[in-house]
Protein backbone atom coordinates (compact mmCIF):
# COMPACT_ATOMS: atom_id res chain seq x y z
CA UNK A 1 0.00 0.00 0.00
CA UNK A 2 2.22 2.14 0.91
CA UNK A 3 3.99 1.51 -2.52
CA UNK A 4 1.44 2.69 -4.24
CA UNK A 5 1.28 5.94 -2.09
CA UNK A 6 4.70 7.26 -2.83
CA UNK A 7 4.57 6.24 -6.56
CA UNK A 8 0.99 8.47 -6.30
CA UNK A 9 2.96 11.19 -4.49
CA UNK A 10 6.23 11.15 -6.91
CA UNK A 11 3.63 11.28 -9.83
CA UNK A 12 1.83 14.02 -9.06
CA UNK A 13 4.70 16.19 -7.88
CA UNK A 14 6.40 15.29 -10.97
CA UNK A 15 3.37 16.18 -13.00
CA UNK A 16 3.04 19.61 -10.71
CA UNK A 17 6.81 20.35 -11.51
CA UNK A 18 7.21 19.69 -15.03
CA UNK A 19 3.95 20.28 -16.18
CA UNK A 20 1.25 22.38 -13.89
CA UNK A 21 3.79 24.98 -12.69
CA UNK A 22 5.21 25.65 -15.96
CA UNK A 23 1.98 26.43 -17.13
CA UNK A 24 0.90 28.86 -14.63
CA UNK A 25 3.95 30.55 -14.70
CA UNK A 26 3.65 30.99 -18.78
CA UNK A 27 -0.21 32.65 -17.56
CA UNK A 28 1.41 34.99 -14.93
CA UNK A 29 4.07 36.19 -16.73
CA UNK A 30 5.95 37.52 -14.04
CA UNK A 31 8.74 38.99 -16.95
CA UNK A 32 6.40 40.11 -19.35
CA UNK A 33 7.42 37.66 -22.09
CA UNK A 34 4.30 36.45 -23.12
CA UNK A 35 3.80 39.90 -25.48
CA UNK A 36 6.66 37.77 -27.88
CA UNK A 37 5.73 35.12 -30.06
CA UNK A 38 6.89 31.63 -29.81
CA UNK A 39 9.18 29.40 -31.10
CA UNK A 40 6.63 26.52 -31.47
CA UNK A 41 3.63 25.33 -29.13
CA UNK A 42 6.00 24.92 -26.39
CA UNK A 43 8.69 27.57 -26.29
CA UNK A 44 6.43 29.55 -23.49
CA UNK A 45 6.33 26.74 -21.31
CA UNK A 46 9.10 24.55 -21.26
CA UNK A 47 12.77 24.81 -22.34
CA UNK A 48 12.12 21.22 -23.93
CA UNK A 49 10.17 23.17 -26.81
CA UNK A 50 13.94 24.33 -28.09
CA UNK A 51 15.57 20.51 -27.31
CA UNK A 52 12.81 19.78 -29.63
CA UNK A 53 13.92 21.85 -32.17
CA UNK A 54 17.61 21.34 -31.45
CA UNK A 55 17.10 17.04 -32.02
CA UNK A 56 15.77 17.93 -35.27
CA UNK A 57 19.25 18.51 -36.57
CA UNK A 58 18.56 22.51 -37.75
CA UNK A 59 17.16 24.54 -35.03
CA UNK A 60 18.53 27.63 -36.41
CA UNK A 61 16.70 27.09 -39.99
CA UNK A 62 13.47 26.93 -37.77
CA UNK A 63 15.09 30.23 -36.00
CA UNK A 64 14.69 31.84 -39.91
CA UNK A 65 11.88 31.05 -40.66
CA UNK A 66 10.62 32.38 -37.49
CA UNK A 67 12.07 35.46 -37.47
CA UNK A 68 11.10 35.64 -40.93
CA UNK A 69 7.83 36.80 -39.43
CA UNK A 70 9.18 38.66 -36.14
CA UNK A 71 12.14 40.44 -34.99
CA UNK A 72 12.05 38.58 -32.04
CA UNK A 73 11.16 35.03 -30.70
CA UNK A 74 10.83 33.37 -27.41
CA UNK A 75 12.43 30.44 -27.40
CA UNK A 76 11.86 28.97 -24.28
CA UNK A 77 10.15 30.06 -21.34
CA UNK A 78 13.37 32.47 -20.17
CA UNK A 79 14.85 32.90 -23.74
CA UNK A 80 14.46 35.57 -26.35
CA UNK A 81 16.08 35.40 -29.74
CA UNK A 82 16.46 38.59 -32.23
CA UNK A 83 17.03 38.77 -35.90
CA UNK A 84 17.89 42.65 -35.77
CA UNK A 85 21.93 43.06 -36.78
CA UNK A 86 20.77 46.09 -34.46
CA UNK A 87 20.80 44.33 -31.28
CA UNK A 88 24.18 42.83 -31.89
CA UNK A 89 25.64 45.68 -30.22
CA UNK A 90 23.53 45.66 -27.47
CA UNK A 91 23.60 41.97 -26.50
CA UNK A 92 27.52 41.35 -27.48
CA UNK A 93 28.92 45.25 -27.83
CA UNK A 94 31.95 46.28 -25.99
CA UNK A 95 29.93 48.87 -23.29
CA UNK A 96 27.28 46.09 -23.61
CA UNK A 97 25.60 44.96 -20.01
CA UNK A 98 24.55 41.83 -20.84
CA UNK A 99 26.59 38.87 -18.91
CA UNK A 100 27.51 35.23 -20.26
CA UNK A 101 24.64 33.18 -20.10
CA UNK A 102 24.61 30.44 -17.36
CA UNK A 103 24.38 27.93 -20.95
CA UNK A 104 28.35 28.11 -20.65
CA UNK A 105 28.03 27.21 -16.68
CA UNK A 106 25.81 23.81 -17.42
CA UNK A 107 28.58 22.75 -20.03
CA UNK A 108 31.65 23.63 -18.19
CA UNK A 109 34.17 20.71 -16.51
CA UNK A 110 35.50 21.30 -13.09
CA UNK A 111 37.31 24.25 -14.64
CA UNK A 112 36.22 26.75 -16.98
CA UNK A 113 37.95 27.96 -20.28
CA UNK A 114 37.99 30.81 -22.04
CA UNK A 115 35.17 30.35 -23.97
CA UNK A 116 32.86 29.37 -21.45
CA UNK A 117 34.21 31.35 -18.35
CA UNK A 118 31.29 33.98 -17.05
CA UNK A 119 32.97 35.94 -14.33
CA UNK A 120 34.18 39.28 -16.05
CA UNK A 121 37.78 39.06 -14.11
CA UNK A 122 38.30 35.96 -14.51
CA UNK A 123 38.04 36.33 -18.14
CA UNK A 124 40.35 39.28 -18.38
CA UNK A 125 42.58 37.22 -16.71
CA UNK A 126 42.72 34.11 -19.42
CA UNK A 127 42.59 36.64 -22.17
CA UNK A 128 45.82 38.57 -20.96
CA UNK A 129 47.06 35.41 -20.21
CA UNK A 130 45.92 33.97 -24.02
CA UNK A 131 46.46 37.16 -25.59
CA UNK A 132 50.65 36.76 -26.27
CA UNK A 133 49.68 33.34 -27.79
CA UNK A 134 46.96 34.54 -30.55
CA UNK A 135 48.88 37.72 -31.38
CA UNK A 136 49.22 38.91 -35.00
CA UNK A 137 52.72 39.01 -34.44
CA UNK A 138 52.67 35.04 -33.35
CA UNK A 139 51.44 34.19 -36.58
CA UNK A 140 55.17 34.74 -38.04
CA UNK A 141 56.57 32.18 -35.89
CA UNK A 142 53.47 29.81 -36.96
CA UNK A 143 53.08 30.21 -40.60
CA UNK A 144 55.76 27.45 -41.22
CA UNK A 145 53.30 25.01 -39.21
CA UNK A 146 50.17 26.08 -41.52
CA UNK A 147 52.68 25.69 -44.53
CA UNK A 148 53.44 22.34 -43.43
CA UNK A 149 49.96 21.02 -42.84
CA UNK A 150 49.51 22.36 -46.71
CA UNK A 151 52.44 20.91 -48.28
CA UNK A 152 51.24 17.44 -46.43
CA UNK A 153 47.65 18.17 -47.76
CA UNK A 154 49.14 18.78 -51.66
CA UNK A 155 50.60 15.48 -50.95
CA UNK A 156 47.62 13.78 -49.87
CA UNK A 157 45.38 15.38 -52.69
CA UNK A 158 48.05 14.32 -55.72
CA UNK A 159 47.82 10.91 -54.81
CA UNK A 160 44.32 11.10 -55.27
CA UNK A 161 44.89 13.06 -58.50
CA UNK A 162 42.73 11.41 -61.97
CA UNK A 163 42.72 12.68 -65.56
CA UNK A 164 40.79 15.60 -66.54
CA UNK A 165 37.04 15.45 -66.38
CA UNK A 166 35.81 15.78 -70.07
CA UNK A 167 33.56 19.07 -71.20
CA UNK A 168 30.13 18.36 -70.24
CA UNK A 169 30.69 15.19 -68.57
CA UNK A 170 29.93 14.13 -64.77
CA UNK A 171 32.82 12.35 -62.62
CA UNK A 172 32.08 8.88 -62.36
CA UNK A 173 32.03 7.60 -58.94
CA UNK A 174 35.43 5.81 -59.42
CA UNK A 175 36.84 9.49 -59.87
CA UNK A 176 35.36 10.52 -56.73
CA UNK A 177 38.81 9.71 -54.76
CA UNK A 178 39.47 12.75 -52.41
CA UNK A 179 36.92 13.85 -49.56
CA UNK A 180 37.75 17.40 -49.07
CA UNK A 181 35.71 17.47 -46.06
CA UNK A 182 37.58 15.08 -44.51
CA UNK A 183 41.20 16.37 -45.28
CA UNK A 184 40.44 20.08 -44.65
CA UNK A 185 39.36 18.41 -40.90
CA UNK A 186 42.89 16.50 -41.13
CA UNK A 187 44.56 19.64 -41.91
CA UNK A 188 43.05 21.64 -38.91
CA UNK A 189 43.48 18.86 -36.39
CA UNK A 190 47.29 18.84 -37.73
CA UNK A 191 48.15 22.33 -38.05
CA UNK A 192 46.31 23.28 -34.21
CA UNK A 193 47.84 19.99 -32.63
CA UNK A 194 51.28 21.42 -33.89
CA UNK A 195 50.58 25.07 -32.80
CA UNK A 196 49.03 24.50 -29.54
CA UNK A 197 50.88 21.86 -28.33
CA UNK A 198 53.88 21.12 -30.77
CA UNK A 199 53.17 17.81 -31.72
CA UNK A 200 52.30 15.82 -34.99
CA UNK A 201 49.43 13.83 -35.05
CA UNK A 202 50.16 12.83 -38.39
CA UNK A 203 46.39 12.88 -40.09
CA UNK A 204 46.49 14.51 -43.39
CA UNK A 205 50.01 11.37 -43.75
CA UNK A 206 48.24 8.30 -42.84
CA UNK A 207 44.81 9.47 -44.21
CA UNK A 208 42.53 8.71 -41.08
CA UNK A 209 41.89 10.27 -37.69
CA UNK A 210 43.21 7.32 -35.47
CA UNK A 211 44.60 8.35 -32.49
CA UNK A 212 45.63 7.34 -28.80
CA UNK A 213 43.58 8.24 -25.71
CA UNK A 214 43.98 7.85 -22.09
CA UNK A 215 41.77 7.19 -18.95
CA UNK A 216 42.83 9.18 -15.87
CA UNK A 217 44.43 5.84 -14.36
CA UNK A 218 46.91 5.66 -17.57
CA UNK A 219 45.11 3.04 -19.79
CA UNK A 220 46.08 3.29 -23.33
CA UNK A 221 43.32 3.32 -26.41
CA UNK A 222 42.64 4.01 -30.25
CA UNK A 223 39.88 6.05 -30.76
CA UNK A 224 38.57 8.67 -33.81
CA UNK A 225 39.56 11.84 -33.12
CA UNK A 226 36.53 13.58 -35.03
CA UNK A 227 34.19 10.55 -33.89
CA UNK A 228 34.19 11.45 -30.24
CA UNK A 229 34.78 15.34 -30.97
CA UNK A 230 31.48 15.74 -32.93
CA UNK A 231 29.33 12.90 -30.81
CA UNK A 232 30.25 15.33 -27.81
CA UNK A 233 29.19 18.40 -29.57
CA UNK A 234 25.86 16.51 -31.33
CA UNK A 235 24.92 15.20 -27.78
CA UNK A 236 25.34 18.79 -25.44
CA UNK A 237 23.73 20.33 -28.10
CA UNK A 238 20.55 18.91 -28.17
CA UNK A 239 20.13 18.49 -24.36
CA UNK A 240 21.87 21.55 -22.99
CA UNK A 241 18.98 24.09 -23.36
CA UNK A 242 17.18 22.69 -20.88
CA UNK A 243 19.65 24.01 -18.34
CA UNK A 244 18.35 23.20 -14.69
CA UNK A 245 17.33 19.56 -16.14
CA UNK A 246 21.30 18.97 -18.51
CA UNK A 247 22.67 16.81 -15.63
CA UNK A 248 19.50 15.00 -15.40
CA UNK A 249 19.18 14.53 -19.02
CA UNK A 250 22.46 13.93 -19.55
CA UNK A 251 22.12 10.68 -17.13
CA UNK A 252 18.64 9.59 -18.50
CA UNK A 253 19.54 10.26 -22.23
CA UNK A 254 21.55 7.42 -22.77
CA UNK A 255 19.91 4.90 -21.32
CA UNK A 256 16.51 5.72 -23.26
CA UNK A 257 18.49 6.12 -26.29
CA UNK A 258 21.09 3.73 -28.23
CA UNK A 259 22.15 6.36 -30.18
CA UNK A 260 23.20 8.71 -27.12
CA UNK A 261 24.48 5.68 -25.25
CA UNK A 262 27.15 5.67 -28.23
CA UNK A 263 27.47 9.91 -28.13
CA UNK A 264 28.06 9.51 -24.63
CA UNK A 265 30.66 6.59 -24.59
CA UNK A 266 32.34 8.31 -27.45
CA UNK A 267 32.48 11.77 -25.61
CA UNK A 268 34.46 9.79 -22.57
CA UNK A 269 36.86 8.96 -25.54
CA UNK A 270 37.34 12.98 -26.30
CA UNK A 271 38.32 13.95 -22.76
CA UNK A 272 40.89 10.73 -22.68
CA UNK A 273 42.22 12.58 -26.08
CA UNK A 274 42.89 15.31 -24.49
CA UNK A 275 44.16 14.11 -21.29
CA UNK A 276 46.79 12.02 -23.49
CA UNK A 277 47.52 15.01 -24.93
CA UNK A 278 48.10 17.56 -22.33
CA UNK A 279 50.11 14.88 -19.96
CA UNK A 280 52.46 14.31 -23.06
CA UNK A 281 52.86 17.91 -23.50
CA UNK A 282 53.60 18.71 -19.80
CA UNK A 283 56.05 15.81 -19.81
CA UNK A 284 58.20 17.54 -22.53
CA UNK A 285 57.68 20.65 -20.42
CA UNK A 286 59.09 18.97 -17.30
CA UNK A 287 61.87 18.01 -19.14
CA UNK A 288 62.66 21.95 -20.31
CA UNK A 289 62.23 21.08 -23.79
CA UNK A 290 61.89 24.83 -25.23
CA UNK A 291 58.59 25.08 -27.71
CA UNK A 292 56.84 27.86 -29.44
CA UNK A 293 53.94 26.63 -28.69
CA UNK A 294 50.27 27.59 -26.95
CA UNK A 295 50.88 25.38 -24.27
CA UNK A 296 54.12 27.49 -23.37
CA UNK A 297 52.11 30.33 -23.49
CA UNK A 298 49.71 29.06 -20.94
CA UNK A 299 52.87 28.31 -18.49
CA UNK A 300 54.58 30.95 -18.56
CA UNK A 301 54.29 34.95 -19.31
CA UNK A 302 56.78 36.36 -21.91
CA UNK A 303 59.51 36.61 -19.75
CA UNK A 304 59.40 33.63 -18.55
CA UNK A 305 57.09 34.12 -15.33
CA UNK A 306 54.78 31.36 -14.34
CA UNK A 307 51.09 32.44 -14.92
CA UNK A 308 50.08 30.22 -12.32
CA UNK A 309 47.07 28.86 -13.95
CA UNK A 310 45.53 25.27 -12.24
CA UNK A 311 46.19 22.15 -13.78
CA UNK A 312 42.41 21.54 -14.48
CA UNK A 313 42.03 24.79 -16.15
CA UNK A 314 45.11 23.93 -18.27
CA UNK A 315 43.48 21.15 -19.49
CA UNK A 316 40.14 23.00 -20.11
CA UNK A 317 42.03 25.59 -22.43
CA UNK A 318 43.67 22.71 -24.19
CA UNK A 319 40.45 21.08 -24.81
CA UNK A 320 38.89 24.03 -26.41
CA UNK A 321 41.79 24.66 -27.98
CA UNK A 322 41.92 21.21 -30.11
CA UNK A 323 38.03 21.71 -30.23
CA UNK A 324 37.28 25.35 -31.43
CA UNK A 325 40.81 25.77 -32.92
CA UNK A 326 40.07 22.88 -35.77
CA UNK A 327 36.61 22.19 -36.07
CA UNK A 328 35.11 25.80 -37.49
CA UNK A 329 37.91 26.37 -39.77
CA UNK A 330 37.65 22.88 -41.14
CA UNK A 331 34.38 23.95 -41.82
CA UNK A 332 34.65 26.94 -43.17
CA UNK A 333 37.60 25.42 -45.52
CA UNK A 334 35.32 23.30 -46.89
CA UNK A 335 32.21 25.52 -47.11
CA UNK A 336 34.76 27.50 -49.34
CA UNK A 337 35.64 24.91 -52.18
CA UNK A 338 31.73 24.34 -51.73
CA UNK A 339 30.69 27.76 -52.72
CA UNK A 340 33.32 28.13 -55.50
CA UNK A 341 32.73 24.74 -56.92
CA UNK A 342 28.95 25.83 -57.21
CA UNK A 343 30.11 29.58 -58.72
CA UNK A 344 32.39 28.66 -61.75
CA UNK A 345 32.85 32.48 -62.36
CA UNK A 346 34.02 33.43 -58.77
CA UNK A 347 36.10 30.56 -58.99
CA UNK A 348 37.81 32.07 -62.43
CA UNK A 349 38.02 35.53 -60.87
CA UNK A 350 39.72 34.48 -57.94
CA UNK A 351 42.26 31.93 -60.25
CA UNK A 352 42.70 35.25 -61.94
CA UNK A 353 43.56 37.06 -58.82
CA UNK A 354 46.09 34.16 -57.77
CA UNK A 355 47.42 33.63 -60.84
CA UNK A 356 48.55 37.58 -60.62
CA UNK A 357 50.70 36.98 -58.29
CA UNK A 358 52.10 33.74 -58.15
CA UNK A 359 54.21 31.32 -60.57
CA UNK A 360 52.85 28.27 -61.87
CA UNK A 361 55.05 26.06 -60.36
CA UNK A 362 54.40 27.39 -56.84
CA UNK A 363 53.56 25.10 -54.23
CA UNK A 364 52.64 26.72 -50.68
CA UNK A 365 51.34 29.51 -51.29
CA UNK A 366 53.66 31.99 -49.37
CA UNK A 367 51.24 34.26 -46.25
CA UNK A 368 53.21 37.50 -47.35
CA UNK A 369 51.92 37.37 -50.99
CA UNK A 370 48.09 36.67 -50.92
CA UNK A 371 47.23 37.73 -47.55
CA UNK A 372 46.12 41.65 -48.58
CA UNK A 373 44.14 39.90 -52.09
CA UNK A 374 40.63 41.50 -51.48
CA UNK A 375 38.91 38.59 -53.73
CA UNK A 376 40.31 35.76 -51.86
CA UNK A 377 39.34 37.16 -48.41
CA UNK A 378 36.12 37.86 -49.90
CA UNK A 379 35.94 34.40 -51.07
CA UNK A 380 36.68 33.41 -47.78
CA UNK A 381 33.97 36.10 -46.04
CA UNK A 382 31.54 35.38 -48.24
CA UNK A 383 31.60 31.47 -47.25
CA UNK A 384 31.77 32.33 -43.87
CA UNK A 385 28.48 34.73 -44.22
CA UNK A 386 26.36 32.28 -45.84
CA UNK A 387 27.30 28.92 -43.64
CA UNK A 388 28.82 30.73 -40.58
CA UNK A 389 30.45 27.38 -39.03
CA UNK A 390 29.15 28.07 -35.55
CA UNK A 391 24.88 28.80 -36.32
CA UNK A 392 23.76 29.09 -32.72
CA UNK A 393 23.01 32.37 -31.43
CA UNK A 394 25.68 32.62 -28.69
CA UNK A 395 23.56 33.37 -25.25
CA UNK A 396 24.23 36.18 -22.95
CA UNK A 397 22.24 37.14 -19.78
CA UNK A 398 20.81 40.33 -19.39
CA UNK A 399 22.04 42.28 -15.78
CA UNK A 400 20.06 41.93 -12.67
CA UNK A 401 18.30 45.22 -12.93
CA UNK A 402 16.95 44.59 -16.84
CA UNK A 403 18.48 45.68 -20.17
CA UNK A 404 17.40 47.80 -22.99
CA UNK A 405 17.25 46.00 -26.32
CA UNK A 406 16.36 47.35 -29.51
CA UNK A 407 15.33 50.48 -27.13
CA UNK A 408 13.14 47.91 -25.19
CA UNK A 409 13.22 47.07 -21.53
CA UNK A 410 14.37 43.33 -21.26
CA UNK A 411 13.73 42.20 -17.75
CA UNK A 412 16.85 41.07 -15.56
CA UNK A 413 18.47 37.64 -16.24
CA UNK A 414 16.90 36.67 -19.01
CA UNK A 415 18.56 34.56 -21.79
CA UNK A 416 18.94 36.73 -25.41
CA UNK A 417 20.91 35.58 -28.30
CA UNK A 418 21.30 36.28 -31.93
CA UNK A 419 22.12 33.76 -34.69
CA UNK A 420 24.47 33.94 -37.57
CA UNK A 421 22.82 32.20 -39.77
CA UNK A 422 19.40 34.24 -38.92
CA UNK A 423 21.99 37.70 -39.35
CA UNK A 424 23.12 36.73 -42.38
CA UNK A 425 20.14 36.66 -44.20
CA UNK A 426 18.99 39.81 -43.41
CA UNK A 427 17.94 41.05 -46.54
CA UNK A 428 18.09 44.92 -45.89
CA UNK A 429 22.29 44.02 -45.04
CA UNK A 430 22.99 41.47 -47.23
CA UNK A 431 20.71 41.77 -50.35
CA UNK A 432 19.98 38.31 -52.02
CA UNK A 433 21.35 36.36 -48.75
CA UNK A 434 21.45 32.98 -50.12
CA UNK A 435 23.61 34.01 -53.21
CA UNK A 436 27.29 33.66 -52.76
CA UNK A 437 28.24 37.20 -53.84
CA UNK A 438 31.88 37.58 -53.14
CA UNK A 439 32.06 40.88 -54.56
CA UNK A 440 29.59 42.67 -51.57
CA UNK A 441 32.39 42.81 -49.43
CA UNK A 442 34.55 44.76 -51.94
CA UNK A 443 31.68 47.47 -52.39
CA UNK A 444 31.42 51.13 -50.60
CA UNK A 445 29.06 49.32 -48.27
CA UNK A 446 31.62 46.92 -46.69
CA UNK A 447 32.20 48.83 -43.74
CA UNK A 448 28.55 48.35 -42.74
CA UNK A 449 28.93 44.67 -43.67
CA UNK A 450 31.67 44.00 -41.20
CA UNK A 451 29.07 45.41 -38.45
CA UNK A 452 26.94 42.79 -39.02
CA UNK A 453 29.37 39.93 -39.50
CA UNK A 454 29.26 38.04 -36.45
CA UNK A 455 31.04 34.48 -37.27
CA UNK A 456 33.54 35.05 -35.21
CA UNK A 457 31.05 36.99 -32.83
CA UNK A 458 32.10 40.24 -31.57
CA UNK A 459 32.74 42.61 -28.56
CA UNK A 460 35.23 41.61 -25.56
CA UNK A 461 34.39 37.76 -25.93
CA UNK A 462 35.08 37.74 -29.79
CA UNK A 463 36.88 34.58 -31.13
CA UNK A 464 40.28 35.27 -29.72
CA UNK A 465 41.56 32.59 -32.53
CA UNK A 466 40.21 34.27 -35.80
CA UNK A 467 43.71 35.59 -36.76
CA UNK A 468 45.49 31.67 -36.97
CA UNK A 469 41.68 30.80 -38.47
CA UNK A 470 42.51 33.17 -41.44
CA UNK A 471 45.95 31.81 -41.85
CA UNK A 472 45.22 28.97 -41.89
CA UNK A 473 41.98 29.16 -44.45
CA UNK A 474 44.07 31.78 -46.94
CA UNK A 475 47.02 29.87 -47.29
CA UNK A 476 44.59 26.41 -47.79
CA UNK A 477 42.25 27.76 -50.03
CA UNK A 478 45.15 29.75 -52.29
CA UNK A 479 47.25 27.17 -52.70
CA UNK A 480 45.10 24.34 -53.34
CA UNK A 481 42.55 26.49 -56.31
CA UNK A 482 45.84 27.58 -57.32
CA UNK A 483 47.27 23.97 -58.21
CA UNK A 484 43.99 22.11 -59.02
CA UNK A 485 40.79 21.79 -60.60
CA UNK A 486 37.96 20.17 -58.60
CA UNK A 487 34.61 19.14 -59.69
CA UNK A 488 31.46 18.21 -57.35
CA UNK A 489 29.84 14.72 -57.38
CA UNK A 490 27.07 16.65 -59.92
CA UNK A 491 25.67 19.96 -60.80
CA UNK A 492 23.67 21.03 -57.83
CA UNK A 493 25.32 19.17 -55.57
CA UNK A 494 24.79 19.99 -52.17
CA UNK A 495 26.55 18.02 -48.90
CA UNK A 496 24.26 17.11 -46.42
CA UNK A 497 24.52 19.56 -43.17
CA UNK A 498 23.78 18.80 -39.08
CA UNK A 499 23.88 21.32 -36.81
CA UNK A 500 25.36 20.91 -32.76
CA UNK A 501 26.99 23.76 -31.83
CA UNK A 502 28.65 24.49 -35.48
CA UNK A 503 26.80 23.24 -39.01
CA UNK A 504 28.64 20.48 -40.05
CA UNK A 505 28.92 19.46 -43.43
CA UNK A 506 28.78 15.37 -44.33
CA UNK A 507 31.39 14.21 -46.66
CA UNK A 508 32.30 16.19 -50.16
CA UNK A 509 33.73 13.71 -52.48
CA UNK A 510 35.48 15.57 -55.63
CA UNK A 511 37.30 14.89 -58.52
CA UNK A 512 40.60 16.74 -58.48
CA UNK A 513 43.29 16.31 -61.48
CA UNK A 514 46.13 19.42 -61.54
CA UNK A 515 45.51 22.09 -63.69
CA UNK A 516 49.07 22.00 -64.99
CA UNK A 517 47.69 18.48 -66.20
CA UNK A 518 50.84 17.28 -67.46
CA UNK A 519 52.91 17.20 -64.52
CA UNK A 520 52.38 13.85 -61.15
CA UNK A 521 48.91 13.01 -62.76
CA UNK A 522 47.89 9.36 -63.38
């Protein structure tokens, strides 16, 4: 009897909690957030409206669409998304008020990094303390890592070399040898292994991701690199939004669910990557091996001074290091080649461009001589406007006492983002938004287009790492369009695209032959 009682009693308070309460509270309104529309039928009530959205695979598509309609949405029952490139100053500005959302707090370890850190001081700590590592002037003492990576890439991609395709033919599937997604991953797990931590993984030589990982207790283990990365991403992604319930979810998920039973195992396999990792690297450091490196940066100051960071948080800013430091520019490398594959004649103009400057024969593309080339960063902008690699509008938390956005009264501690891929399509900023029009950023107007160009976000928590991102993508992107010719599976061709935190695009198999034809082709 007395069973039955307390399953009663856990049932009802369950159904009071999750369901009853959140329903009176959407009626009493307490913030005054009921005047915006919603998301979908649930975004008023419950948080679980936007994991909804989020399992779909494209919850910032459904963000468009909305917004298509209003200038802002209420995406769950504390949440309020805006479309306006108006409000970017207001929600991510410099002299903005708005805090970092407590979305970074549910995801952070026992240590947080600079990405997810919320405390003001604390984050002008890590960036002084990051700052001497992604300085401009760093990027001297790097470039012959990035130019590595891309002679080891050339490599890779002439073995996979074919004959020319024919004039109005299709490659045949046997032609369809080299999976630019894949390498352009390769390349940015290689080239931030090497920076950050001064060590070769060795991905773009032996074709695959393979790579050791180890447990806390010193167990050895082969694991995919980009397997576990993106299962970790795919998994917080869709359950994070829901922040009070995450740890519950997190727990529950994967035993109602095969599929996040594997995300989860495979996530346990990402932190023993990066454990191996940052053990090996403070071994070499123990040993006063001397490196230019990002981990030597975290150490010590520029003269040599111990920064004095923990352990833990070491770890943390290597893990978003070999996280946020490969997988967006891998993305945007290959959103790149996408977009000029798919636009013959921005393609010619920028071989035009190139071909300007540099002989034939060359190889790696040298920094120094393409770097200032409006129509290859333009290329590169114009990618990164249409599929921004990270889609999600970035949260912040307005102040105690309420912020104005848009010249409206937001109440205190409520959760307001903007999207990149809802920015970007604002039609009044970016006319014809789902055209890749390189030459927009080369107009009058490109000032004003910068302003609303938020892929690397902006303000005082801006992507710290957008200066190595643009090495690392110009040097790529010039050197490879330079040397070959490419052609997509068909015309139309689109790769298939899921969104976690970035939108990642599925495999692009191409064609590639040299477009000196005559020279290593078989």
């Amino acid at each position: 009897m007395f069973g039955y009682v307390l399953a009663a009693v856990v049932a009802l308070s369950s159904f009071s909690y999750f369901v009853l309460w959140p329903v009176i509270q959407y009626f009493r309104d307490p913030k005054g957030l009921r005047k915006y529309p919603n998301l979908n039928l649930l975004s008023g009530i419950t948080d679980l409206g936007f994991v909804y959205e989020a399992h779909k695979g494209f919850r910032s598509d459904a963000l468009l669409k909305a917004h298509q309609q209003h200038p802002v949405v209420r995406i769950g029952p504390n949440s309020l998304s805006y479309s306006s490139i108006s409000a970017i100053k207001d929600i991510y500005g410099h002299n903005t008020k708005c805090l970092k959302d407590v979305f970074y707090d549910t995801l952070a370890g026992t240590h947080h990094h600079l990405a997810d850190v919320t405390d003001k001081l604390d984050h002008q700590r890590k960036r002084r303390i990051l700052s001497s590592a992604y300085a401009l002037k760093n990027l001297e003492g790097w470039e012959h890592k990035v130019a590595d990576k891309t002679a080891r890439f050339i490599t890779a991609a002439d073995k996979h070399c074919t004959f020319p395709l024919k004039a109005g033919t299709i490659p045949t599937s046997e032609d369809l040898t080299f999976d630019y997604r894949a390498y352009a991953n390769f390349f940015t797990l290689d080239a931030i292994a090497d920076i950050g931590l001064s060590e070769r993984l060795g991905f773009l030589d032996q074709g695959h991701d393979l790579v050791t990982a180890e447990t806390m207790d010193g167990k050895l283990y082969k694991v995919n690199y980009r397997a576990c990365l993106h299962a970790t991403a795919r998994a917080q992604s869709v359950l994070v939004w829901a922040y009070s319930s995450f740890p519950t979810l997190w727990k529950l998920a994967p035993i109602l669910s095969s599929s996040y039973k594997k995300m989860v195992k495979l996530n346990e396999g990402w932190n023993d990557i990066v454990w191996h990792r940052a053990t090996q690297r403070l071994e070499r450091y123990r040993k006063g091996e001397k490196l230019d490196d990002f981990f030597s940066a975290l150490m010590d100051d520029k003269n040599g001074n111990p920064n004095g960071m923990e352990w833990g948080e070491i770890v943390a800013e290597i893990s978003i290091m070999m996280n946020a430091g490969s997988d967006t520019t891998a993305i945007g490398m290959n959103n790149a080649m996408y977009c000029l594959l798919s636009n013959p004649a921005a393609l010619s103009k920028l071989r035009q461009e190139l071909d300007a400057v540099l002989d034939p024969n060359e190889v790696v593309v040298p920094y120094d001589k393409v770097r200032h080339l409006p129509y290859l960063r333009a290329c590169i902008d114009e990618a990164l406007r249409l599929f921004p690699p990270t889609t999600f509008g970035l949260p912040r938390r307005t102040p105690a006492e309420g912020a104005p956005i848009l010249g409206d009264f937001v109440p205190g501690d409520t959760s307001v983002s903007i999207s990149a891929w809802v920015a970007h399509r604002d039609e009044k900023v970016f006319p014809e938004p789902e055209k890749y029009r390189p030459e927009r950023w080369l107009g009058d107007d490109a000032r004003e287009l910068q302003a609303a160009f938020i892929t690397f976000s902006t303000g005082a928590r801006g992507c710290i790492g957008r200066n190595i991102s643009y090495l690392e993508q110009t040097v790529l992107l010039a050197s490879v369009v330079h040397r070959y010719e490419f052609a997509l599976p068909c015309e139309g061709w689109q790769p298939n695209r899921l969104e976690a935190f970035n939108l990642s695009p599925g495999p692009m198999p191409l064609k590639v032959w040299r477009r000196y034809h005559d020279q290593d082709v078989k």
